[in-house]
C-alpha atoms as a PDB file:
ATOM      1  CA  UNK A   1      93.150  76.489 147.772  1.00  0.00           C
ATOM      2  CA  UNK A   2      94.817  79.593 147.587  1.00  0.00           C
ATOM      3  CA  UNK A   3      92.141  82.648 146.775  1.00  0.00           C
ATOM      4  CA  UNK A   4      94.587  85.120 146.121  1.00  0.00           C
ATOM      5  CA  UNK A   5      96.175  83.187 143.263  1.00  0.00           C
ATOM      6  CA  UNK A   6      92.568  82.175 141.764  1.00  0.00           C
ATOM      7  CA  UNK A   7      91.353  85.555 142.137  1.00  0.00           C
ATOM      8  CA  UNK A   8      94.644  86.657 139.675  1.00  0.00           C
ATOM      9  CA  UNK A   9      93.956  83.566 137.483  1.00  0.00           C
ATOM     10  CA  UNK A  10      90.503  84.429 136.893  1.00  0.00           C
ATOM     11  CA  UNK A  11      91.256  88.622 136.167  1.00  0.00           C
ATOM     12  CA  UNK A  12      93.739  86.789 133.651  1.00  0.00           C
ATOM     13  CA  UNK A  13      91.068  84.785 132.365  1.00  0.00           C
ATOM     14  CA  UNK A  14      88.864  87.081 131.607  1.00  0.00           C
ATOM     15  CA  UNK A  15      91.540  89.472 130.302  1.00  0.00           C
ATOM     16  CA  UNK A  16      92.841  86.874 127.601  1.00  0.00           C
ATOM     17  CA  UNK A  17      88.665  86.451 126.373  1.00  0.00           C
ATOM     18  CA  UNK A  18      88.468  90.094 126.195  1.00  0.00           C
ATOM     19  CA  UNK A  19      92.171  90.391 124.147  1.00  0.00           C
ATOM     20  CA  UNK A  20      94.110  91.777 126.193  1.00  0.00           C
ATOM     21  CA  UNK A  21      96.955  89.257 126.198  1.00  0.00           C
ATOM     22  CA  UNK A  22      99.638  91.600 127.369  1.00  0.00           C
ATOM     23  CA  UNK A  23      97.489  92.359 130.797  1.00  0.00           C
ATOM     24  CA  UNK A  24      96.336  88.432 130.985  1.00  0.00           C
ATOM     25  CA  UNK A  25     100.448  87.655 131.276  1.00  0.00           C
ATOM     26  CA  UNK A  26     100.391  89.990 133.900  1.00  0.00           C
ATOM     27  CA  UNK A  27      97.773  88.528 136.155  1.00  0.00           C
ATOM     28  CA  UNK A  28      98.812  84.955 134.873  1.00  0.00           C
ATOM     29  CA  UNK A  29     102.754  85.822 136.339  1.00  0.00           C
ATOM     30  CA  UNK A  30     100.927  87.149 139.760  1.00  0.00           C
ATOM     31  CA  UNK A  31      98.908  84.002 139.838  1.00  0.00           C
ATOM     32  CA  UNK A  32     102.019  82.218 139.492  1.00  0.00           C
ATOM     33  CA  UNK A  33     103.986  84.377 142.552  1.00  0.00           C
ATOM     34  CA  UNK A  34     101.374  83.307 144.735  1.00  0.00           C
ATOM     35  CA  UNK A  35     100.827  79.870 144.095  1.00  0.00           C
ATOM     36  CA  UNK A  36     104.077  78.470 141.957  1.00  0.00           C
ATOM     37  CA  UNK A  37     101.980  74.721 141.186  1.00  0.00           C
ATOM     38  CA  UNK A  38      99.289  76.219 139.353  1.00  0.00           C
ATOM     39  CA  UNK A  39      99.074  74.043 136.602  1.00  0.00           C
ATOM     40  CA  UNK A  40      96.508  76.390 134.743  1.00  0.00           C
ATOM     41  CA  UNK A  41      98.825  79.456 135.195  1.00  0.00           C
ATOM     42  CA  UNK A  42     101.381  78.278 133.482  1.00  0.00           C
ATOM     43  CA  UNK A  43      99.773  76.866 130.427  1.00  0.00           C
ATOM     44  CA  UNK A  44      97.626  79.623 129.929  1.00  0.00           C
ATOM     45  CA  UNK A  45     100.518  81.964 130.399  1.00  0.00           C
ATOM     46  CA  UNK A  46     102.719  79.447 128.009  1.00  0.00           C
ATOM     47  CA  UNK A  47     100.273  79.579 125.041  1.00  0.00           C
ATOM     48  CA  UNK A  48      99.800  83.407 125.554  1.00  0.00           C
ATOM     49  CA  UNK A  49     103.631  83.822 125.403  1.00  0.00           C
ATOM     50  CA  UNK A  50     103.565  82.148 121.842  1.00  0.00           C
ATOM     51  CA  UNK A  51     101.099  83.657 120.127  1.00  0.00           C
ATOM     52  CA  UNK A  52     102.929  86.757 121.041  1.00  0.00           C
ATOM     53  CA  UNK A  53     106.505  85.368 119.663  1.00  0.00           C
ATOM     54  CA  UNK A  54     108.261  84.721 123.029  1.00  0.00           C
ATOM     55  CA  UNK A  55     109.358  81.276 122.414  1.00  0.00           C
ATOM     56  CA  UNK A  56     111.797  80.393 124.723  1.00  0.00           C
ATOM     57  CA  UNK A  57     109.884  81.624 127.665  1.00  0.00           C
ATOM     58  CA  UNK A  58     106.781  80.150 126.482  1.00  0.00           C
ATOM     59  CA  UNK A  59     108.475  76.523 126.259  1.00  0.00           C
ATOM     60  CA  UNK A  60     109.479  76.993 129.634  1.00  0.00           C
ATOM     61  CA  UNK A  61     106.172  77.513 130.587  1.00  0.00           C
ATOM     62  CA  UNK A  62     104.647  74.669 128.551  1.00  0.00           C
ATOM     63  CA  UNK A  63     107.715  72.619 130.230  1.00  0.00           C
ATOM     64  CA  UNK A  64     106.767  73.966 133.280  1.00  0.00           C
ATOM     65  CA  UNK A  65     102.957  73.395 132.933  1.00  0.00           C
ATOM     66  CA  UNK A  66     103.886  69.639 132.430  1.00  0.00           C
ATOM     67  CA  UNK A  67     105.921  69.610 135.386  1.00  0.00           C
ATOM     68  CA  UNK A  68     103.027  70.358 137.395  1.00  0.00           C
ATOM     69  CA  UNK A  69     100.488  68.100 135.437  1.00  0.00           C
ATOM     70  CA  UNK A  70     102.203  65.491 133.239  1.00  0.00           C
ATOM     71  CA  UNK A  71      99.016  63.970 132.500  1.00  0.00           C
ATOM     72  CA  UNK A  72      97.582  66.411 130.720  1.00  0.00           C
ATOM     73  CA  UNK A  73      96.774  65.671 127.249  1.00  0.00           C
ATOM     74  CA  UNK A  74      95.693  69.467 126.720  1.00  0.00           C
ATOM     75  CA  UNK A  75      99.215  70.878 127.276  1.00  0.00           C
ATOM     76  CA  UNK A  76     100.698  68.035 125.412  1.00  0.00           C
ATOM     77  CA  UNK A  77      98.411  68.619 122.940  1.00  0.00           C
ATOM     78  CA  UNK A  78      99.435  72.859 122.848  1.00  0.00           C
ATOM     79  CA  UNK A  79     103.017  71.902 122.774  1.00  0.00           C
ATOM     80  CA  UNK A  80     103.100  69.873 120.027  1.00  0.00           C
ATOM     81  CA  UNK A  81     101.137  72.408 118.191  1.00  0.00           C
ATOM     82  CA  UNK A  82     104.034  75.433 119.305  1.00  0.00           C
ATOM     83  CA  UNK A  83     106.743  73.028 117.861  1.00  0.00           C
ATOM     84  CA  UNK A  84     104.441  72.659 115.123  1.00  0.00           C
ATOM     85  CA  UNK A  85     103.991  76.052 114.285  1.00  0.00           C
ATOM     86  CA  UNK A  86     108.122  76.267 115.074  1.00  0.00           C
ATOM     87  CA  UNK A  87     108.781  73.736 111.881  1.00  0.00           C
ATOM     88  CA  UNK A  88     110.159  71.291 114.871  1.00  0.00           C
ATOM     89  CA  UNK A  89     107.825  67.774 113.559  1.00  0.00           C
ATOM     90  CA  UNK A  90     110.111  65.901 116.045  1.00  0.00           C
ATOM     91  CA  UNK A  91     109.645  67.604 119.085  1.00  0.00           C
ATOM     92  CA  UNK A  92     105.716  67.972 117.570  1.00  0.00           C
ATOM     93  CA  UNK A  93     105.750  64.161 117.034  1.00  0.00           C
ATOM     94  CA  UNK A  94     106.879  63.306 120.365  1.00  0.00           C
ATOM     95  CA  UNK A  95     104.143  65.883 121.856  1.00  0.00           C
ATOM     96  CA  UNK A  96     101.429  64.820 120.054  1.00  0.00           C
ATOM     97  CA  UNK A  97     101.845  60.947 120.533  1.00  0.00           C
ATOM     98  CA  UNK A  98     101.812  61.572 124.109  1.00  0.00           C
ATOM     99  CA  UNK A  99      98.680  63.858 124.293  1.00  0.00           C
ATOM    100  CA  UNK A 100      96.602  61.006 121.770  1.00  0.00           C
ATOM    101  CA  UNK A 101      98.446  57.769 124.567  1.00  0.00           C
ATOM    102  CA  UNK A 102      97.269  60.236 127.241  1.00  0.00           C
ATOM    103  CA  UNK A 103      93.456  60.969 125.323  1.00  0.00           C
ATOM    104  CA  UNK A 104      92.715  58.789 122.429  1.00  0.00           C
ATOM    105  CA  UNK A 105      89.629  60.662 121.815  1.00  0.00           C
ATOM    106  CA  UNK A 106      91.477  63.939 120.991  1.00  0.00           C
ATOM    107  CA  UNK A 107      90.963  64.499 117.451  1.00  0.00           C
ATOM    108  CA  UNK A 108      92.608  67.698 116.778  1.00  0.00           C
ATOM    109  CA  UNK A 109      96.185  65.605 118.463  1.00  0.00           C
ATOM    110  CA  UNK A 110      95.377  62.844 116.163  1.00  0.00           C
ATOM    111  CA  UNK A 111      95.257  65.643 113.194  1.00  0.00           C
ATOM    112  CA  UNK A 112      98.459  67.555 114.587  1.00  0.00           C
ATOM    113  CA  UNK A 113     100.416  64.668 114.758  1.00  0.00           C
ATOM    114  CA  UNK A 114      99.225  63.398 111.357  1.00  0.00           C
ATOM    115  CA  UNK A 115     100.950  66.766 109.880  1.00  0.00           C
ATOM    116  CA  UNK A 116     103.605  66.432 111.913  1.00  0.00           C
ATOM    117  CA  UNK A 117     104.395  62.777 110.495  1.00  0.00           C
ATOM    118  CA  UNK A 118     103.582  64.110 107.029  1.00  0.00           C
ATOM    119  CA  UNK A 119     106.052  67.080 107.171  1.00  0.00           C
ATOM    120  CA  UNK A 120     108.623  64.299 108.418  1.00  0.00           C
ATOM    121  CA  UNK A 121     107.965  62.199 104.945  1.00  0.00           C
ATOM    122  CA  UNK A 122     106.156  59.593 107.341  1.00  0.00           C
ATOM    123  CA  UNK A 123     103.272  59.060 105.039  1.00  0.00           C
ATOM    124  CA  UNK A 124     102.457  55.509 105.926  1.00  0.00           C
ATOM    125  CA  UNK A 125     102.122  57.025 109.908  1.00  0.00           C
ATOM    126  CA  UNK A 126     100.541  60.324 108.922  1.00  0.00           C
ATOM    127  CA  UNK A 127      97.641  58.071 107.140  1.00  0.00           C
ATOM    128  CA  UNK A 128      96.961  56.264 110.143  1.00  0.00           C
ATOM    129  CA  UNK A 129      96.677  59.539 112.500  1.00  0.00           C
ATOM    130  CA  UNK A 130      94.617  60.632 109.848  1.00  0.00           C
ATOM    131  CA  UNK A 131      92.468  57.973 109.766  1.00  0.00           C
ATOM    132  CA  UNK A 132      91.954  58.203 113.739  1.00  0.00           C
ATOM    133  CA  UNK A 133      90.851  61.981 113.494  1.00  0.00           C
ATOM    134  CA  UNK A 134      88.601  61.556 110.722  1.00  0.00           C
ATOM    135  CA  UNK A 135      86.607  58.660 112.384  1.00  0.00           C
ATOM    136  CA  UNK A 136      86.269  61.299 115.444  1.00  0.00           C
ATOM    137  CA  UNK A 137      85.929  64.414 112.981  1.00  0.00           C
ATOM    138  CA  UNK A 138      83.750  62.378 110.099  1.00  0.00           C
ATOM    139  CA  UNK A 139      82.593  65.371 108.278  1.00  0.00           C
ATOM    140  CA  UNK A 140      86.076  67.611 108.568  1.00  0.00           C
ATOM    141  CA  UNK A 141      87.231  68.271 105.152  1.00  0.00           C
ATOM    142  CA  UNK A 142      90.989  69.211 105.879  1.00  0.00           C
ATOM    143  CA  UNK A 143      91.608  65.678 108.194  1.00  0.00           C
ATOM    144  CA  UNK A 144      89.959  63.473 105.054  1.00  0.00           C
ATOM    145  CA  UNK A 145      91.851  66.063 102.378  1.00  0.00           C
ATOM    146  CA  UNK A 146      95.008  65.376 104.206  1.00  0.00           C
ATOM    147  CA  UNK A 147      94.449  61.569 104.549  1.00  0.00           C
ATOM    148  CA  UNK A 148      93.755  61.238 100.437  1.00  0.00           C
ATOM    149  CA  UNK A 149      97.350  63.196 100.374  1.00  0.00           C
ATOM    150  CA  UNK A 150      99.225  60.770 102.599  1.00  0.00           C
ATOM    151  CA  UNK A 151      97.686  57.851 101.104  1.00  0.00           C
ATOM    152  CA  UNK A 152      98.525  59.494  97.804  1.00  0.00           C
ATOM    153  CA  UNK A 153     102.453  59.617  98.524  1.00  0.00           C
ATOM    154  CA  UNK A 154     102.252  56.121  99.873  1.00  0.00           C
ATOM    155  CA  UNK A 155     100.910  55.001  96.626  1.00  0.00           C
ATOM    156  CA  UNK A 156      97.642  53.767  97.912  1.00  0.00           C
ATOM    157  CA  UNK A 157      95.487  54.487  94.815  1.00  0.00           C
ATOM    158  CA  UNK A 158      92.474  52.898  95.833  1.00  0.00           C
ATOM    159  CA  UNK A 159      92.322  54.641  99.397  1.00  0.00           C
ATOM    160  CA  UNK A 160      92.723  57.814  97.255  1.00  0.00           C
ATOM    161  CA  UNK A 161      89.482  56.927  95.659  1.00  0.00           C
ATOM    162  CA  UNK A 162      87.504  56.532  98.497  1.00  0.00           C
ATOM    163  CA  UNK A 163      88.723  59.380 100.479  1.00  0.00           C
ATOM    164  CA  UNK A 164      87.682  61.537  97.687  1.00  0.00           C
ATOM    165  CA  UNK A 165      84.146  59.759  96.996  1.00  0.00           C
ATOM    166  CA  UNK A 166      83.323  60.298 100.920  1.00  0.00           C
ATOM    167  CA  UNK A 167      84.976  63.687 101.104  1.00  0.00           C
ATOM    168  CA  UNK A 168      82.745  64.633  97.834  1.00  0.00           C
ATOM    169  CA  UNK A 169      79.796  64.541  99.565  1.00  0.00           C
ATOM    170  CA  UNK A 170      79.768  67.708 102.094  1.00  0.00           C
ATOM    171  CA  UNK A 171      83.005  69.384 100.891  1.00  0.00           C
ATOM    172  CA  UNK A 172      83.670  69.642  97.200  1.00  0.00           C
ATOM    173  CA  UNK A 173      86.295  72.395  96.974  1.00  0.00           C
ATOM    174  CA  UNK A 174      88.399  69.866  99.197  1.00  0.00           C
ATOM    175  CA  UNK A 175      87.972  66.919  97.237  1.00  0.00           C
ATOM    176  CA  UNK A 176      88.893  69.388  93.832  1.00  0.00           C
ATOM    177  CA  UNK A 177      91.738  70.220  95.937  1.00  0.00           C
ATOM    178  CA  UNK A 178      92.382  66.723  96.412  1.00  0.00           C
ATOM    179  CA  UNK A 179      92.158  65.682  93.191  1.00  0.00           C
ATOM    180  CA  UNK A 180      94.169  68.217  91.637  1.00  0.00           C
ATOM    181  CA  UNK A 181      96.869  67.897  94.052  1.00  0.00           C
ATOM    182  CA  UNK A 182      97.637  64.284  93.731  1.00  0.00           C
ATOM    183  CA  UNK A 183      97.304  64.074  90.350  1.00  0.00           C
ATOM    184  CA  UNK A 184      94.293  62.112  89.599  1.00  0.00           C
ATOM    185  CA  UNK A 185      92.581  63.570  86.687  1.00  0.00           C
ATOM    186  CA  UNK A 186      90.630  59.942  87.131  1.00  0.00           C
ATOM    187  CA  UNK A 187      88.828  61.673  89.189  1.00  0.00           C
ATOM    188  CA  UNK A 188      87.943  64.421  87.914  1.00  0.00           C
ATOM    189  CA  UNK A 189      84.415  63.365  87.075  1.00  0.00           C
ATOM    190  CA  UNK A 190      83.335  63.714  90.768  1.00  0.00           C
ATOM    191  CA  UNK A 191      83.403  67.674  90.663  1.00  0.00           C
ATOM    192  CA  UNK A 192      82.228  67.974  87.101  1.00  0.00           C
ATOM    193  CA  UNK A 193      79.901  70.241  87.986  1.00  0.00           C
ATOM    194  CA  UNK A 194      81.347  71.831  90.562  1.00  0.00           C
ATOM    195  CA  UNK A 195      81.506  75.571  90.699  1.00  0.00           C
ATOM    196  CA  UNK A 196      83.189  77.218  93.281  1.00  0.00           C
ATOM    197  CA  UNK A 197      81.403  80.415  93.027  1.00  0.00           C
ATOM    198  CA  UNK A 198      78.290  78.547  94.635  1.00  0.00           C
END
């Protein structure tokens, strides 16, 4: 273990929680100089990097971070969100599969790549990532408003249905959402009464 380079990954640490990203870089780089295969360094440094708009360095340092720990479903998971957030849904795709192979359990992956399929008119795909995240997110009213949607361009009427009974029952401005955006004014009985000042 290498004190030095923990001591500057922990100052960087606590520098990113109080928001000072700029100064968190800083100690994240030193941690780097004194230990170049820490893992932590480099992903915490890559995600800082792209919030701040420094893409190309930051997908070295997600590449980078990978490198070092390749089974890492975290950093998987943050890249596919950067290429996400880049309008890249292939490289976001690829990055999100292998964070959900890597941790099945990781709903907000299942979720990411779900958009990511959906933005690449893979609807039949996105509904199935979909339907992972919302049986690990059951009361999440974007996943289930997003699986009604996919299921909606694939057709899948009756799916639409349910998703919208279940998704009624704890978040109504999503299912009227829901309804209104696919089109199904058969619906439209199941928010009735709903009033979204309330």
């Amino acid at each position: 273990m290498n004190l030095e380079a923990w001591r500057y990954y922990l100052r960087g640490v606590m520098l990113q929680r109080r928001k000072r990203p700029l100064q968190a870089m800083d100690e994240f780089r030193s941690t780097l100089a004194y230990d170049s295969g820490f893992a932590r360094a480099a992903h915490a440094l890559a995600y800082l990097l792209a919030e701040d708009g420094r893409d190309e360095e930051a997908e070295y340092w997600f590449r980078e971070a990978l490198r070092l720990q390749p089974k890492s479903a975290a950093i998987w998971f943050n890249l596919g969100f950067f290429y996400d957030k880049r309008q890249r849904p292939t490289d976001a795709v690829e990055a999100m599969s292998e964070a959900v192979r890597l941790d099945p359990k990781l709903d907000t992956a299942w979720y990411g790549l779900g958009l990511a399929l959906a933005a690449q008119g893979h609807h039949a795909e996105a509904a199935r990532a979909f339907e992972r995240a919302a049986v690990l997110q059951p009361m999440n009213g974007e996943i289930w408003y997003h699986l009604g949607m996919a299921h909606h361009a694939t057709g899948n009427d009756e799916r639409v249905k349910d998703v919208a009974r279940y998704l009624n029952r704890f978040d109504r401005k999503m299912t009227k959402s829901l309804i209104v955006h696919s089109g199904r004014k058969d619906l439209e009985h199941l928010v009735a009464d709903y009033d979204p000042r309330f």
